[in-house]
Protein backbone atom coordinates (compact mmCIF):
# COMPACT_ATOMS: atom_id res chain seq x y z
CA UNK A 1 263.17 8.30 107.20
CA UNK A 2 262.82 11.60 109.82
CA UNK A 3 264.95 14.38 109.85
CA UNK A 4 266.29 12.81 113.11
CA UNK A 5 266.78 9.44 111.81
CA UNK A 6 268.85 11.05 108.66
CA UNK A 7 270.98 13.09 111.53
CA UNK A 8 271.82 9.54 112.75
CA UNK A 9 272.46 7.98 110.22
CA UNK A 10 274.97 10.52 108.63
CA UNK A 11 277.10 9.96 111.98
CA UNK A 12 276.14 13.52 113.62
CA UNK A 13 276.17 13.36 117.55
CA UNK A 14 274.43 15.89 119.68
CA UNK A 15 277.38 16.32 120.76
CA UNK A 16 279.24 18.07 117.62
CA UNK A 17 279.07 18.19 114.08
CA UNK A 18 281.50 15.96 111.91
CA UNK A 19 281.55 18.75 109.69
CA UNK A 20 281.56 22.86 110.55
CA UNK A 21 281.02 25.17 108.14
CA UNK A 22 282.64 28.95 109.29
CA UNK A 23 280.58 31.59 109.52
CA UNK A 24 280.59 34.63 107.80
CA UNK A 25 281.40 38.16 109.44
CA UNK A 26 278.00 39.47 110.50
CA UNK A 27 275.95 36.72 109.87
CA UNK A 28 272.87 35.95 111.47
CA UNK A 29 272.90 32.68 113.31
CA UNK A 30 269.27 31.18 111.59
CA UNK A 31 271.20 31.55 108.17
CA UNK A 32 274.38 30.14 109.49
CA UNK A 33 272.18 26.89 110.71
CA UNK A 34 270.43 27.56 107.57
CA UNK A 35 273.62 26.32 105.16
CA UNK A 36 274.61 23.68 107.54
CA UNK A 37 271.02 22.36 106.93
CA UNK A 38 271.47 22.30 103.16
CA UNK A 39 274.61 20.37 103.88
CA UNK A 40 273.31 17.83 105.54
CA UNK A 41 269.98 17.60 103.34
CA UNK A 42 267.39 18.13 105.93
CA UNK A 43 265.22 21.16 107.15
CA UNK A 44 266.61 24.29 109.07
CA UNK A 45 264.15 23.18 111.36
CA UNK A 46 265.36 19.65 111.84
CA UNK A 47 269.01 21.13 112.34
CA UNK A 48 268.00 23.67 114.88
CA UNK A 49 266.14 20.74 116.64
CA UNK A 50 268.52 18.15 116.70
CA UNK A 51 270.48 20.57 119.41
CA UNK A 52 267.38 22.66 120.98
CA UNK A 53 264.68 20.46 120.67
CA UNK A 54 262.29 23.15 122.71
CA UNK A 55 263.00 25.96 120.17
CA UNK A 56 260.16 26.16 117.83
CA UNK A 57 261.61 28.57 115.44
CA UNK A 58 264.90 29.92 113.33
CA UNK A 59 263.00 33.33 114.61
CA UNK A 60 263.63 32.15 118.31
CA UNK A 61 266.63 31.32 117.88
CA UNK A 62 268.24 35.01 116.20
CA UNK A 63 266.27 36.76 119.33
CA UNK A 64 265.51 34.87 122.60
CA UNK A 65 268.65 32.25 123.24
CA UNK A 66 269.81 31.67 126.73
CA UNK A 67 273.12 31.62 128.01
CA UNK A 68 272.76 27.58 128.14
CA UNK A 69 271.25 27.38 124.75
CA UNK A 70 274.57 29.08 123.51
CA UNK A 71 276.78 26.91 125.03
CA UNK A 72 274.47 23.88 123.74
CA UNK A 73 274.62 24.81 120.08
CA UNK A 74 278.38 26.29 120.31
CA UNK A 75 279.14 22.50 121.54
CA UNK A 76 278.15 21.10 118.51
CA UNK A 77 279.29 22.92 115.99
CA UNK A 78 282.95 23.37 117.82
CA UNK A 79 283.06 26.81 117.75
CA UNK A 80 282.92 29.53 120.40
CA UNK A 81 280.54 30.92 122.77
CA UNK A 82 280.84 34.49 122.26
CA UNK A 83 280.88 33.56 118.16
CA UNK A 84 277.35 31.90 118.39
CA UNK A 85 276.15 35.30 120.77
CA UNK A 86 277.23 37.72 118.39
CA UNK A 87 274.95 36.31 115.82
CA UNK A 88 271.72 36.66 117.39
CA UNK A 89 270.31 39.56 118.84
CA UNK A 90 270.12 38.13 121.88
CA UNK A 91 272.66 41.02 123.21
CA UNK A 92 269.45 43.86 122.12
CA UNK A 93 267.87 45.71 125.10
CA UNK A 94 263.56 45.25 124.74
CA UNK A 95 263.73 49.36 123.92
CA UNK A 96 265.59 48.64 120.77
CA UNK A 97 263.53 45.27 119.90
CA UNK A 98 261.17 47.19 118.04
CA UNK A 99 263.15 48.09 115.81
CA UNK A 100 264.27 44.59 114.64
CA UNK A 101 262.27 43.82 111.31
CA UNK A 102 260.70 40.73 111.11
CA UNK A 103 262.24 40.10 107.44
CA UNK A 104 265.62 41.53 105.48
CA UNK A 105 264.39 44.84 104.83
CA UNK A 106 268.10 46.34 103.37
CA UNK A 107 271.39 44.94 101.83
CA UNK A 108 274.32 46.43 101.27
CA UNK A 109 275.42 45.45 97.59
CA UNK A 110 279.21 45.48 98.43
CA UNK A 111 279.35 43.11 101.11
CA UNK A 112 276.31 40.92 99.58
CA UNK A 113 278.21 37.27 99.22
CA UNK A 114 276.87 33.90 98.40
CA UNK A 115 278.73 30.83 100.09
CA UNK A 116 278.61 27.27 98.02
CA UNK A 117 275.63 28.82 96.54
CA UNK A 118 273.49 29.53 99.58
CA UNK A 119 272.77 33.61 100.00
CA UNK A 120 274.32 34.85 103.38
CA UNK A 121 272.10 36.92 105.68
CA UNK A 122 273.54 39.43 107.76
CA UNK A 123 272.41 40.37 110.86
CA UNK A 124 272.72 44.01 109.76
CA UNK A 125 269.25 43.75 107.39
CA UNK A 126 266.63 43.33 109.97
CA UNK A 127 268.13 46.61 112.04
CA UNK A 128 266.07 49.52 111.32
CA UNK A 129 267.92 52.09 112.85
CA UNK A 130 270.53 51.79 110.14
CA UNK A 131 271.05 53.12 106.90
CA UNK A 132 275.17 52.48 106.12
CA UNK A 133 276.36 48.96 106.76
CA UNK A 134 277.95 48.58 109.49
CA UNK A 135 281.07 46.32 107.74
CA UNK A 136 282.08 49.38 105.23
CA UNK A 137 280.12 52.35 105.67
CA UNK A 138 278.51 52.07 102.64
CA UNK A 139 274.90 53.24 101.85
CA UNK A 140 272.42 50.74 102.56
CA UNK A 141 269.84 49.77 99.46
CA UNK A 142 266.27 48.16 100.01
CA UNK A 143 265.63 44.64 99.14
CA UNK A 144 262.66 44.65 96.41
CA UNK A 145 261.44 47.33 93.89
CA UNK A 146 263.95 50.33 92.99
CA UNK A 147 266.21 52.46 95.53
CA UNK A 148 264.31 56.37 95.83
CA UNK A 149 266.23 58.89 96.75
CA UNK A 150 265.73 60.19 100.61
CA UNK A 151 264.16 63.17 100.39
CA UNK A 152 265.96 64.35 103.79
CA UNK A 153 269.48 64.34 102.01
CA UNK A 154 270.41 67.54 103.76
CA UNK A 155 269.89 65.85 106.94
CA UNK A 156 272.42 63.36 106.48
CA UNK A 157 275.36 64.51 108.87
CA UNK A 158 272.41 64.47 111.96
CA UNK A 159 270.97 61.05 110.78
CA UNK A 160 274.44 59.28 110.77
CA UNK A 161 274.93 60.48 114.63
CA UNK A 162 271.67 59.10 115.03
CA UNK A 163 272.16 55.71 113.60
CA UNK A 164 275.66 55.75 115.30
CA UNK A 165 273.52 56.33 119.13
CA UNK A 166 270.68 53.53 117.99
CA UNK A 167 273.58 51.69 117.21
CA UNK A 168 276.18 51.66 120.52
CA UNK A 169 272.60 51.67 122.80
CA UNK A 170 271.26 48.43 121.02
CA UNK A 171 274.64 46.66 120.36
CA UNK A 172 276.68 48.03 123.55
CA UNK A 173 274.18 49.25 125.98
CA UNK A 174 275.86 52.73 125.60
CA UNK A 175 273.42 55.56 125.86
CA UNK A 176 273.91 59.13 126.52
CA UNK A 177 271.23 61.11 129.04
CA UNK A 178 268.59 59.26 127.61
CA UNK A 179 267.33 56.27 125.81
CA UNK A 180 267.58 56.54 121.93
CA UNK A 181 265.23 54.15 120.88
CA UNK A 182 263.11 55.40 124.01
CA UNK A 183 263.11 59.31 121.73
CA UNK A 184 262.73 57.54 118.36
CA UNK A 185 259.04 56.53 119.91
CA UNK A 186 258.34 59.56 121.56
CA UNK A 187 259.23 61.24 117.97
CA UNK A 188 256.71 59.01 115.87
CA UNK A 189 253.50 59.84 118.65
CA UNK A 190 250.81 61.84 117.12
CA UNK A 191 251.01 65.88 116.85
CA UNK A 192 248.18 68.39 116.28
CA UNK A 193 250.23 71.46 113.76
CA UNK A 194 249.79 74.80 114.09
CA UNK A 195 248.52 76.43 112.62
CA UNK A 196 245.48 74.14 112.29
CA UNK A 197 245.15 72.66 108.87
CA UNK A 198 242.02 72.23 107.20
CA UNK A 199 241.45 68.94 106.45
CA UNK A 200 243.10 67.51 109.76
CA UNK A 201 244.01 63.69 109.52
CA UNK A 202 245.95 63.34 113.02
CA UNK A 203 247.81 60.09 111.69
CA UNK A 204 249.73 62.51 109.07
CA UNK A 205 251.52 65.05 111.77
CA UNK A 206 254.11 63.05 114.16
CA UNK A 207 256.02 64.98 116.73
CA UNK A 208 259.17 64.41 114.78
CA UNK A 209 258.02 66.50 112.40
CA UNK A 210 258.61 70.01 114.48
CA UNK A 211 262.07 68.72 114.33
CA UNK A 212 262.07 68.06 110.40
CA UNK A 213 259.86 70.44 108.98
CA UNK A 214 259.77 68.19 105.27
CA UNK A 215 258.61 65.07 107.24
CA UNK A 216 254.69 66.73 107.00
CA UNK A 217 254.14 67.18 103.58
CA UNK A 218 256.75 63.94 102.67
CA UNK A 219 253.93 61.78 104.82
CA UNK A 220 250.85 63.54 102.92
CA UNK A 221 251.91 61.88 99.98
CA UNK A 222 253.17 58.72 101.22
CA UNK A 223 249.95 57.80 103.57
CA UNK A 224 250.94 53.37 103.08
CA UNK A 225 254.70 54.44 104.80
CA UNK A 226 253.05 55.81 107.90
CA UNK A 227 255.17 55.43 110.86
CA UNK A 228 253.91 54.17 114.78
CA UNK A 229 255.30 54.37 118.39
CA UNK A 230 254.67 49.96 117.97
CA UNK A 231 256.35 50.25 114.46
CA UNK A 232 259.55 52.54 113.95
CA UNK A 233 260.78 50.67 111.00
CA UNK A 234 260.81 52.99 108.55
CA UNK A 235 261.14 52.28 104.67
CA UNK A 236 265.05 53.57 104.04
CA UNK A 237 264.71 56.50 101.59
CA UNK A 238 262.16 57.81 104.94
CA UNK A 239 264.77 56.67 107.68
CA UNK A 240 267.17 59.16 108.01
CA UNK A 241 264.14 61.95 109.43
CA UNK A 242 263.70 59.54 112.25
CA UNK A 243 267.87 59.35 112.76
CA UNK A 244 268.27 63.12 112.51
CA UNK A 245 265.07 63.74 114.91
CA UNK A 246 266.62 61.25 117.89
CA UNK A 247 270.31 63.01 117.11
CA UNK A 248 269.18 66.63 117.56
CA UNK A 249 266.53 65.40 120.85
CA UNK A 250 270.14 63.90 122.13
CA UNK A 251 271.99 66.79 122.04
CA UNK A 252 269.11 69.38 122.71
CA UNK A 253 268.27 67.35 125.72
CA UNK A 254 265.21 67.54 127.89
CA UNK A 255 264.33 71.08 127.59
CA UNK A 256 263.47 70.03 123.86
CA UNK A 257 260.94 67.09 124.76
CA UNK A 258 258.84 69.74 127.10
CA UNK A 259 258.65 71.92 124.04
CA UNK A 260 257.62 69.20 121.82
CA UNK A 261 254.71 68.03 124.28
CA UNK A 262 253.28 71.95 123.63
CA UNK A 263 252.30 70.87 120.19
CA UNK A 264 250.50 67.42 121.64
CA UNK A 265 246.73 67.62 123.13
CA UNK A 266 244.28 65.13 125.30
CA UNK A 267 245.79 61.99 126.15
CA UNK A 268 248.41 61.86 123.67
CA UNK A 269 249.70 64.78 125.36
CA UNK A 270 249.51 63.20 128.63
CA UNK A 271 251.22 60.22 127.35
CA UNK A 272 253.89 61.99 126.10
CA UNK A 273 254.27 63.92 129.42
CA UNK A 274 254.49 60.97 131.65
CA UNK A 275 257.06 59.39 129.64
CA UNK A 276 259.10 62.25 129.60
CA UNK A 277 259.08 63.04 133.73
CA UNK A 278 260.13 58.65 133.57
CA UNK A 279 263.02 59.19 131.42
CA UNK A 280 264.18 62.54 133.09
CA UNK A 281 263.75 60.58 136.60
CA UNK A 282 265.69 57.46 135.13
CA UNK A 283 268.80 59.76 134.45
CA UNK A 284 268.58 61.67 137.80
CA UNK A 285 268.55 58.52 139.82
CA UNK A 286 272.07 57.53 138.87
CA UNK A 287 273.46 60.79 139.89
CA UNK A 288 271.93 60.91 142.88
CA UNK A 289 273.16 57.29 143.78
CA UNK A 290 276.85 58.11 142.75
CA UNK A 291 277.23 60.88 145.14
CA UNK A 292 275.78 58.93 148.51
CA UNK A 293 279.85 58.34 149.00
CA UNK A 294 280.50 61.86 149.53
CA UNK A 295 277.98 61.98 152.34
């Protein structure tokens, strides 16, 4: 018997689900289908499929649903709209995409709950901009191998009021003068040090660290936790450089970018220029708009 055929036969309508199992606070919609899957005995798959038969993948679902695929999926399991939204990331802006992991990279062990036995995935452990959970505050741990101590304690006020800008421009579409996740790439570009070092490998100096002095030396000896503009997602003891970098660019504003391209060359440093005069332009665009009613 198929997946579809077992659907069937258990009574469940495309329509809605005979039984609806409540989701947790946080949780990410692909584990939500997830337990309703082991309910029913059949794949996540299957149970994803049975409502959006174009969706391909539990992946999909969590980042690219449409308004109608919301409604389609909300329909059957009797439940809100705006309930089935908040579990994907289908609210995220593309500038803060990148920073989605691909897999649970944290957990937070205070809000970690099982439910009937099946582990609960929160949205909250793919976001790499984080480093407290966002349900109480608490310090985030990594998921595998032991918990090492950030070596960037002292920078802990700064990287909190970066997490907390990452956080209301990916989840609210709040920024301030600039993009956050747009500095958080700019930060992780290449940098050549002054003064020159002798043995020069350009992957081990990023821009961010003229901000964070430490980050040079912490990167020497971590060479497998390298960083990239196309992958921000830091390993958490490392994170809260990158947090503390994009909170002090925020509040230096653009003066501080123009400094930082000084200690760029070639096309890096061209690179890093054009984006710059972009975002500056972005932000003056608005201002200029708002005051056409005075004229």
């Amino acid at each position: 018997m198929t997946p579809k055929q077992r659907l069937h036969e258990t009574g469940i309508s495309t329509r809605q689900l005979p039984v609806r199992l409540a989701p947790c606070t946080d949780e990410l919609l692909s584990s939500w289908i997830i337990r309703h899957a082991t309910f029913y005995a059949i794949s996540p798959l299957a149970m994803l499929q049975h409502c959006l038969p174009e969706v391909l993948s539990l992946r999909t679902a969590d980042l690219d649903l449409t308004k109608g695929q919301v409604v389609r999926i909300a329909r059957m399991y009797s439940i809100d709209p705006a309930t089935v939204h908040r579990m994907t990331f289908s609210n995220i802006p593309q500038s803060s995409r990148r920073l989605i992991a691909g897999e649970p990279r944290q957990l937070c062990c205070s809000c970690r709950r099982t439910v009937d036995g099946s582990p609960i995935i929160l949205r909250s452990q793919f976001l790499g901009w984080r480093i407290t959970c966002p349900l109480c505050k608490g310090p985030l741990q990594r998921i595998g191998g032991l918990d090492r101590s950030s070596p960037f304690s002292r920078y802990h006020h700064a990287a909190l009021i970066g997490e907390r800008t990452l956080d209301d421009e990916a989840e609210r579409g709040i920024q301030n003068w600039v993009s956050p996740s747009e500095i958080a790439r700019l930060l992780l570009m290449r940098r050549v040090p002054k003064p020159f070092p002798d043995h020069y490998e350009p992957s081990n100096y990023k821009v961010l660290g003229v901000i964070i002095p430490d980050l040079d030396d912490v990167l020497k000896m971590e060479p497998s936790e390298l960083p990239t503009p196309l992958n921000p997602i830091l390993p958490l003891h490392l994170r809260a450089a990158l947090l503390a970098g994009v909170a002090i660019v925020q509040r230096a504003g653009s003066e501080m970018l123009y400094m930082l391209r000084g200690h760029m060359m070639g096309e890096n440093k061209a690179r890093f220029g054009n984006a710059i005069d972009e975002m500056v332009e972005r932000t003056r665009q608005p201002r200029a708009s708002s005051q056409l009613h005075l004229i």
